[in-house]
Protein backbone atom coordinates (compact mmCIF):
# COMPACT_ATOMS: atom_id res chain seq x y z
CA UNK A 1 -11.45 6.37 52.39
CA UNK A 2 -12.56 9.42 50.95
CA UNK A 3 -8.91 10.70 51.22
CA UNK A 4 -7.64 7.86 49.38
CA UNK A 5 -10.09 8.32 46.81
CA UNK A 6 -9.20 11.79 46.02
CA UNK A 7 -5.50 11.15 45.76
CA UNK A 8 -5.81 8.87 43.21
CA UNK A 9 -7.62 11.05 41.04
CA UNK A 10 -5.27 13.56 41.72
CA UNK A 11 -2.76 10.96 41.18
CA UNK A 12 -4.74 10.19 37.64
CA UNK A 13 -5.14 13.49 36.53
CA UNK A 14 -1.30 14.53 36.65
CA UNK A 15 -0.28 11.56 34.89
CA UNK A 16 1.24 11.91 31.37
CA UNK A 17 -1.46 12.37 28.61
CA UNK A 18 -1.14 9.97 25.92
CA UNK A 19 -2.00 10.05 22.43
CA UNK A 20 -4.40 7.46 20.67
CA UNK A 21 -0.68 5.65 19.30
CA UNK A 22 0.71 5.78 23.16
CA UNK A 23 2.73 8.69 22.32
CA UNK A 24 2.65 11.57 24.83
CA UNK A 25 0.76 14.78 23.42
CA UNK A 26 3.71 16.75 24.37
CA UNK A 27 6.44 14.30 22.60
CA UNK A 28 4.33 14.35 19.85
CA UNK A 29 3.56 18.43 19.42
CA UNK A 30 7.16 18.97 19.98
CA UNK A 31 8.07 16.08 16.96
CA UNK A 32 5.75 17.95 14.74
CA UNK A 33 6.65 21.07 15.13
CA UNK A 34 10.65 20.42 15.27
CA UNK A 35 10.35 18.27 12.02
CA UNK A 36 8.06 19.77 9.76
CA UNK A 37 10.06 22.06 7.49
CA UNK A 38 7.57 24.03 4.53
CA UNK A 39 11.07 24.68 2.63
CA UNK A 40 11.75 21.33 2.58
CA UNK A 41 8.03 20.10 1.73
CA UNK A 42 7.95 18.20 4.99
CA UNK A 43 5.37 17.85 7.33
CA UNK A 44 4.34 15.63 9.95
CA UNK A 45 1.58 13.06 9.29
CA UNK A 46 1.80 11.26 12.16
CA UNK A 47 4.00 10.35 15.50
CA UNK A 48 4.22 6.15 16.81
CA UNK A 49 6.32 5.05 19.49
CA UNK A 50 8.73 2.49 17.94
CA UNK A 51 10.48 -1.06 19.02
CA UNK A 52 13.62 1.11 19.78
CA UNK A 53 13.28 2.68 23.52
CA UNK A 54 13.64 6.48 22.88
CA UNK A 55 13.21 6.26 19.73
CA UNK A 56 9.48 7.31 17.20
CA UNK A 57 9.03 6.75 13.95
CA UNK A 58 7.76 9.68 12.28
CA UNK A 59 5.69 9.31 8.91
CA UNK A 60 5.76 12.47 6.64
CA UNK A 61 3.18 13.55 4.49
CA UNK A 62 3.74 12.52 1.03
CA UNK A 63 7.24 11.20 2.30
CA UNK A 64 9.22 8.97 3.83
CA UNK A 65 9.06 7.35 7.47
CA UNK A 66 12.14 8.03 10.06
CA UNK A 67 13.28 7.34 13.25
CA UNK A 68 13.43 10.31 15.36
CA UNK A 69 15.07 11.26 19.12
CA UNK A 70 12.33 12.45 21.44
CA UNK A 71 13.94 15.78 21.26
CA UNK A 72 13.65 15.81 17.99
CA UNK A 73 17.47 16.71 17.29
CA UNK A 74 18.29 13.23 15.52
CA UNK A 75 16.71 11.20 12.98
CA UNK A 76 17.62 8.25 11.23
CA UNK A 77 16.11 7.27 7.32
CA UNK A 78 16.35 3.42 6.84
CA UNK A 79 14.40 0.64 7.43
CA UNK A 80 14.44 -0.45 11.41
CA UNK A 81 15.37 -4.06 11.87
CA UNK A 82 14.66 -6.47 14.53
CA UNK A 83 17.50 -9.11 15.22
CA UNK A 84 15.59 -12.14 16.52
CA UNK A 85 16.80 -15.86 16.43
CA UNK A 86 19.73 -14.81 13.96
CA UNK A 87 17.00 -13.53 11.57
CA UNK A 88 16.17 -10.05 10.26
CA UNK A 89 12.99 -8.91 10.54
CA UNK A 90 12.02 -5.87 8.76
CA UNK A 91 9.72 -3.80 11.07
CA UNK A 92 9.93 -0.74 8.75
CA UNK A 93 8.34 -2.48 6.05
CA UNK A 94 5.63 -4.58 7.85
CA UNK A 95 4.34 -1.16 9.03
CA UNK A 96 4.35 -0.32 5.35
CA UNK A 97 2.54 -3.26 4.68
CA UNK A 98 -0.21 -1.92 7.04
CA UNK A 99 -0.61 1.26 5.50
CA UNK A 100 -0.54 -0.34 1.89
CA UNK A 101 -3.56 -2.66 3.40
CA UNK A 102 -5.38 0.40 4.39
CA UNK A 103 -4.90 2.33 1.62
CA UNK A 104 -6.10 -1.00 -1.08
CA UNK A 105 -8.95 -1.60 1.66
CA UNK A 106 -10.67 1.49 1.10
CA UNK A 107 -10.66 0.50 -3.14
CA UNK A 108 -14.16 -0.79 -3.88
CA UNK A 109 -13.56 -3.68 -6.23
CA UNK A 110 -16.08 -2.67 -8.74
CA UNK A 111 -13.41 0.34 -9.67
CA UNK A 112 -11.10 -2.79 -10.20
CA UNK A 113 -11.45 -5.06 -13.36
CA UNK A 114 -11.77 -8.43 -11.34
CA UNK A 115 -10.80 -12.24 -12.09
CA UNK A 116 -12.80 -14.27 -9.71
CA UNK A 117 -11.60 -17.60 -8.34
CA UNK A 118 -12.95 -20.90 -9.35
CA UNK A 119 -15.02 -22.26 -6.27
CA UNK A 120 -13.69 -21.35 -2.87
CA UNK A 121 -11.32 -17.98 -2.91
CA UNK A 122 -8.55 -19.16 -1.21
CA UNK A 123 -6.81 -15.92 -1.47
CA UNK A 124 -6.17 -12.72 -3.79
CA UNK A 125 -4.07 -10.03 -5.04
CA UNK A 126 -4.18 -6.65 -6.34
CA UNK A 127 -2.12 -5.96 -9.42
CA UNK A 128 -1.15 -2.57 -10.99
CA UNK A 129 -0.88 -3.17 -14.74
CA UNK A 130 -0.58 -2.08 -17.66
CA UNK A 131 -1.44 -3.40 -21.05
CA UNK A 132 1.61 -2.83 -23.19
CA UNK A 133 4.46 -4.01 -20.38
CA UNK A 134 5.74 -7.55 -21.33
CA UNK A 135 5.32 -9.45 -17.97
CA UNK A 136 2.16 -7.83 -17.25
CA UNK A 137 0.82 -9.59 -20.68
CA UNK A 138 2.90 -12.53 -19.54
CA UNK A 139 0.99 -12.67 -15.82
CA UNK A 140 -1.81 -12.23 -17.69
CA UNK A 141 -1.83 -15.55 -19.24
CA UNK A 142 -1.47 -16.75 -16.48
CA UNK A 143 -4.28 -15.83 -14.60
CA UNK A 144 -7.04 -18.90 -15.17
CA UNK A 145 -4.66 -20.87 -14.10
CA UNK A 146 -4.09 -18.42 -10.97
CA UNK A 147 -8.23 -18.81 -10.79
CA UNK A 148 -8.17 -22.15 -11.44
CA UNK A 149 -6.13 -22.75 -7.89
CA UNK A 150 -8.00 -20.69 -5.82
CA UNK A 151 -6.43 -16.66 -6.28
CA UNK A 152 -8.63 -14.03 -7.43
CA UNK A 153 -7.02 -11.18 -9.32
CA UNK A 154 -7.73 -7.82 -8.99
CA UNK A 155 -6.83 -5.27 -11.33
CA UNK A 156 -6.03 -1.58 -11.04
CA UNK A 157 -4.27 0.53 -13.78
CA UNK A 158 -1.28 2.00 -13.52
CA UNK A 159 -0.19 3.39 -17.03
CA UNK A 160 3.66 3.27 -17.01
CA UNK A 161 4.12 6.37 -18.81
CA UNK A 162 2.36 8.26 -16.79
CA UNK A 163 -1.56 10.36 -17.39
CA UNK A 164 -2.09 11.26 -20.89
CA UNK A 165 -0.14 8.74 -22.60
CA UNK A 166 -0.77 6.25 -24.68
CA UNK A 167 -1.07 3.81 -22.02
CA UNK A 168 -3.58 5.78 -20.33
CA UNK A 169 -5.57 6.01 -23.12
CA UNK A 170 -5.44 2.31 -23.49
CA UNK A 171 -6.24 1.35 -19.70
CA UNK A 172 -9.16 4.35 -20.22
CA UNK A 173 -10.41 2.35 -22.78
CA UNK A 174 -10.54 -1.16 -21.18
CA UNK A 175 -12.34 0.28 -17.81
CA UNK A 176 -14.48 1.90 -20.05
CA UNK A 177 -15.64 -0.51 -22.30
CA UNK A 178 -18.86 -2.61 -21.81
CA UNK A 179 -16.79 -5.90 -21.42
CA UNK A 180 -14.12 -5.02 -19.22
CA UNK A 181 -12.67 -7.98 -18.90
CA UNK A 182 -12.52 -8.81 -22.83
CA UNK A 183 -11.66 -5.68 -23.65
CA UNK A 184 -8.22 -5.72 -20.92
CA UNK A 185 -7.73 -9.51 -22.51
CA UNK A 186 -7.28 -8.28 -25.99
CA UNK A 187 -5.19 -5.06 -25.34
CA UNK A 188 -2.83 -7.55 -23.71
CA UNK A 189 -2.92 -9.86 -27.01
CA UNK A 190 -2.48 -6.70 -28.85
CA UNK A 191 -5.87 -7.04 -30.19
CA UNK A 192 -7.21 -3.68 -31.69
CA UNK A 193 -10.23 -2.53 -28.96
CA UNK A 194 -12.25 0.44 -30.28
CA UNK A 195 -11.33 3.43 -28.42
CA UNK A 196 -13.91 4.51 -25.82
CA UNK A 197 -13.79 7.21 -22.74
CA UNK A 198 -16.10 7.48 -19.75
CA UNK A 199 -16.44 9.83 -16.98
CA UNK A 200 -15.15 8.88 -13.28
CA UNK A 201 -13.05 6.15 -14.76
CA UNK A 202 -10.17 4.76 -12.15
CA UNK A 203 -7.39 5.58 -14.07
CA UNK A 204 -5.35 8.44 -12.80
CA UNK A 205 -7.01 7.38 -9.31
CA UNK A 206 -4.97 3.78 -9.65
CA UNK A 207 -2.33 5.62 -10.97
CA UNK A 208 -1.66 8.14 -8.07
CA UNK A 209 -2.77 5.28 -5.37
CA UNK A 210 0.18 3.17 -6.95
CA UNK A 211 2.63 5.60 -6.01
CA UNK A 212 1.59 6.38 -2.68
CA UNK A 213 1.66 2.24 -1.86
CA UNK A 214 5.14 2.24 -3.61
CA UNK A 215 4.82 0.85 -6.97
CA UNK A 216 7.73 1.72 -9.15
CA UNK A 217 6.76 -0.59 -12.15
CA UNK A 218 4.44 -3.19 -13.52
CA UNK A 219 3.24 -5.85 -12.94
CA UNK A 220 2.97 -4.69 -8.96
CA UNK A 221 1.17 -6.99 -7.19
CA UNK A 222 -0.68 -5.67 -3.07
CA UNK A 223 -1.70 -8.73 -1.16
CA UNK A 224 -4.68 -9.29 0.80
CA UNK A 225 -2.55 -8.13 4.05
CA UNK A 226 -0.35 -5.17 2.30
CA UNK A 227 2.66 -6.88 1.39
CA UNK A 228 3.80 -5.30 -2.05
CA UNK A 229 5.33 -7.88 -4.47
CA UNK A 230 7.11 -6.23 -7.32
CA UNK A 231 7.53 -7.86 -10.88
CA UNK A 232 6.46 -10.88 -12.18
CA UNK A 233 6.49 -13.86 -10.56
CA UNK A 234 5.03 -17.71 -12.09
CA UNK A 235 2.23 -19.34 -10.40
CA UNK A 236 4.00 -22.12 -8.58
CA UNK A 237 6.23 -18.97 -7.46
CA UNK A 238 3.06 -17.06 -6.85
CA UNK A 239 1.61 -19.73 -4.90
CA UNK A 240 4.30 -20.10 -2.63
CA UNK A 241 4.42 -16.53 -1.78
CA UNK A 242 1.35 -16.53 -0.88
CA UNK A 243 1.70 -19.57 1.43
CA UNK A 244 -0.97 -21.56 -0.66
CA UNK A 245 1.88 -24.21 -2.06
C-alpha cells in the first residue's frame, strides 16, 4: 500500500507543470523569450493554449494577438476561425471581447457621464463620444428613447482629435461642469457651455482606454459583455443587437 502510495506521488511530481491558462511553464518561458523582440517593441503579455492543437495564441503588450508554434518558429497574425455548422465563428474576437469586458469592468461609472434607464435596466452600453462628431450628436438624440426601452447609456470621452484639442477641451468641460449631463446635452446641440477645468477629470484616461479596447472612431459603443460596436446604429437597430427586439 505504502508502495503504491509513493509511486503516485512520484508519479505526480514528474508530471508536466502547468500554468494558471493550462499552458506548460516551459512552453510558455520558451514563447516569451523566443517572441519578445525590444527592437521591435514586442513583448510577451501573456501565453493561452488555443482551439488549434499545437497551436497558442500569444497576446503582446500594447500589440496584437498571434498564433504561435510551440517552438516558437511560426506565427500566424489574423483572426482564428472556428468552422461549425457551415458558420464562422470568430474565436479571435470573442477573446477580444473578454479583454474589452475586463478592461470597461474595472471603469467606475461615476468617471462616466451616465443615462439611466426608465424602470427596470434591461441592459446597457458604454459609448466613446465626442461632442462635435455628427452621429455621436445624432445617437445622442436618441438616447431617452434608448432609456425609455430599457438601455442605460454610459458615457466615456474620447476626443477625436486627440489630448489638447479642441475636443478635449470641450469633453473637459462637460465632465467638469456641475451638471454633467446638461452640460454634454448642449455641447451636442452646439449650445455655448462656459468653459470650466477640474483636476482628475476622465478625459485622457477614456481617451487612452479607447484605444487599448480598439476604438478607431466615434460613436464606439462596449457592451455589457465586451463586444465593441463601431458607428452609429438606430434604436430598433440598437435593440436588436443587443438581443432586446
Amino acid at each position: 500500500m505504502f508502495k503504491t502510495v509513493t509511486a503516485g506521488l512520484l508519479l505526480a511530481s514528474a508530471s508536466v507543470v502547468l500554468a494558471a491558462d493550462g499552458v506548460d511553464e516551459a512552453v510558455e518561458a520558451h514563447l516569451r523569450k523566443a517572441l519578445t523582440n525590444p527592437g521591435m517593441n514586442l513583448t510577451v503579455e501573456s501565453v493561452a493554449a488555443s482551439e488549434v492543437p499545437g497551436m497558442y495564441a500569444v497576446q503582446f503588450e500594447n500589440g496584437p494577438l498571434v498564433y504561435a508554434t510551440e517552438d516558437g518558429n511560426y506565427l500566424i497574425h489574423g483572426d482564428l476561425f472556428r468552422v461549425t455548422g457551415g458558420q464562422y465563428v470568430n474565436l479571435s474576437e470573442k477573446q477580444r471581447d473578454l479583454e474589452r469586458k475586463e478592461l470597461m469592468d474595472a471603469v467606475n461609472t461615476d468617471d462616466m457621464i451616465v443615462f439611466a434607464a426608465e424602470g427596470e435596466t434591461r441592459a446597457y452600453i458604454n459609448v466613446f463620444t465626442d461632442v462635435t462628431c455628427f452621429y455621436c450628436q445624432k445617437l445622442h438624440k436618441e438616447v431617452p428613447e434608448l432609456n425609455k426601452r430599457g438601455v442605460e447609456v454610459r458615457y466615456l470621452a474620447f476626443p477625436r482629435a486627440g489630448l489638447g484639442s479642441a475636443s478635449y477641451d470641450l469633453l473637459v468641460t462637460a465632465w467638469c461642469s456641475d451638471d454633467q449631463q446638461s452640460a454634454l446635452t448642449k455641447l451636442k446641440n452646439k449650445e455655448n457651455v462656459p468653459s470650466v477645468t477640474c483636476d482628475n477629470n476622465p478625459v485622457k484616461t477614456d481617451y487612452e482606454l479607447g484605444q487599448r479596447v480598439g476604438v478607431r472612431g466615434t460613436p464606439a459603443l462596449v457592451t455589457a459583455e465586451g463586444r465593441l460596436i463601431p458607428g452609429y446604429q438606430t434604436v430598433d437597430q440598437l435593440m436588436a443587437t443587443l438581443g432586446l427586439d
